[in-house]
Protein backbone atom coordinates (compact mmCIF):
# COMPACT_ATOMS: atom_id res chain seq x y z
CA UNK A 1 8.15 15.55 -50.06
CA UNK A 2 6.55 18.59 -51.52
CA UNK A 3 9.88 20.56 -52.03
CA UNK A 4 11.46 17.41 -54.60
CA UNK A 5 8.49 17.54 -56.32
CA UNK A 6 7.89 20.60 -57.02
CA UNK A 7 11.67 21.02 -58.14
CA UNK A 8 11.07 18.73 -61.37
CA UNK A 9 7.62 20.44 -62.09
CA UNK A 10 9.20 23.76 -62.09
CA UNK A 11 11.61 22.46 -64.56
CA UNK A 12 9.55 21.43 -66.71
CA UNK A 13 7.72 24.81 -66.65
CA UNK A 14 9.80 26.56 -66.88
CA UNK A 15 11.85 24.35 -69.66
CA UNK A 16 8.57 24.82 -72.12
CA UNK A 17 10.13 28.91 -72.02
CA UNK A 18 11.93 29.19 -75.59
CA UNK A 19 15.51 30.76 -75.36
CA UNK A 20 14.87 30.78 -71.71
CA UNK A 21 17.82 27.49 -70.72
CA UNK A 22 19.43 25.67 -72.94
CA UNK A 23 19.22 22.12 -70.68
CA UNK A 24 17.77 20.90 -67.73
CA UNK A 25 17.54 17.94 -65.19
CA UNK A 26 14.35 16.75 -63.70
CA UNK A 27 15.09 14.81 -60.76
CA UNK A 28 11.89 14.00 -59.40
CA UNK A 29 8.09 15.11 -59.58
CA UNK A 30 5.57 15.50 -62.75
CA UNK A 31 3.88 18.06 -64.06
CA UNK A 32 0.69 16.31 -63.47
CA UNK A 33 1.38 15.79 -59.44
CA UNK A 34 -2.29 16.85 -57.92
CA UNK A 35 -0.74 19.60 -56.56
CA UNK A 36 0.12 21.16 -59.89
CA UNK A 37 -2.71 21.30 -61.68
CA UNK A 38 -6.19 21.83 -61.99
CA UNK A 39 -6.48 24.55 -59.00
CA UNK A 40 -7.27 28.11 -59.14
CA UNK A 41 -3.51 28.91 -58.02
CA UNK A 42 -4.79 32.77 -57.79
CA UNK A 43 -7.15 31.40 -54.98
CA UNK A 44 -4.62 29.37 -53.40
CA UNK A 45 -2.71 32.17 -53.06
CA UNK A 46 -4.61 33.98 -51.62
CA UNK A 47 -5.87 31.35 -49.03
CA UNK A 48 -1.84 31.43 -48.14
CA UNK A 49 -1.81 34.74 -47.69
CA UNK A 50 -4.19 35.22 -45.24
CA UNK A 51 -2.54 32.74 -43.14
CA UNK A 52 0.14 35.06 -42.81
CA UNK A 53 -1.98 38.41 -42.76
CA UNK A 54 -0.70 38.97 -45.93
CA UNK A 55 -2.84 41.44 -48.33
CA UNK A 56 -4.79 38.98 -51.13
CA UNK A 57 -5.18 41.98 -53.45
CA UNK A 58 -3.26 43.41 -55.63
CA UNK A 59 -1.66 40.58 -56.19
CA UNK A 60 1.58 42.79 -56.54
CA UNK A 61 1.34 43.30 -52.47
CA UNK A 62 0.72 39.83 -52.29
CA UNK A 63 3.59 38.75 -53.79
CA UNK A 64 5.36 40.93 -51.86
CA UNK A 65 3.98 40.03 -48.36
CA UNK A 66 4.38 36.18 -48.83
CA UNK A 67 7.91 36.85 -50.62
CA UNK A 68 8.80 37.97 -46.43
CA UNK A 69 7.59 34.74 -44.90
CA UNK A 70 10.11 31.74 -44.61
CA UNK A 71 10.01 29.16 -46.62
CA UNK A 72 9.67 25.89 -44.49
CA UNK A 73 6.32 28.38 -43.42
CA UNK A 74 4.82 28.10 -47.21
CA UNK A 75 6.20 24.79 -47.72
CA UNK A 76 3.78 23.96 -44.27
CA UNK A 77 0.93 25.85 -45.32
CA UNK A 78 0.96 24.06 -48.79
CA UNK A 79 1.00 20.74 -46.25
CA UNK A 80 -1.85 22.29 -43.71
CA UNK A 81 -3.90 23.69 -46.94
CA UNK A 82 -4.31 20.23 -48.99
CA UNK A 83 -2.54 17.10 -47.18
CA UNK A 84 -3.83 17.89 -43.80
CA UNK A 85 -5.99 20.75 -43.75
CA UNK A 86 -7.23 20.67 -40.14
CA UNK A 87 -3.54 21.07 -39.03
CA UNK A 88 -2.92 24.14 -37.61
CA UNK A 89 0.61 25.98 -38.57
């Protein structure tokens, strides 16, 4: 469920961008779904990237690191981290 929501949020983040797309279409999702807002997303981050011995800072190595792990992976830890965190991956 997390991936079509988060496809409409991006959207409309993105969409806010002047001269950045002309149109969009927002399927699904809001850009107040609990898991878009009010977090420290720096934090979260980092929480993700230790789960896949990923660096937490500079957040340049981070990025890097986590950019390497497969995306059902993140799309699980986003599940394990805040719909069932005593889950284990």
């Amino acid at each position: 469920m997390s991936q079509a929501l988060s496809g409409r949020t991006s959207v409309i983040r993105v969409g806010v961008v002047p001269g950045l797309f002309t149109g969009a279409i927002m399927e699904s999702g809001t850009t107040l779904s609990p898991w878009a807002k009010g977090r420290d997303f720096l934090a979260t981050a980092q929480a993700v990237a230790e789960r896949f011995d990923c660096p937490t800072l500079p957040t340049d190595d981070l990025v890097a690191c986590l950019q390497t792990v497969g995306a059902h992976l993140l799309d699980m830890s986003y599940f394990t981290l805040y719909v069932r965190p005593n889950t284990d991956l």
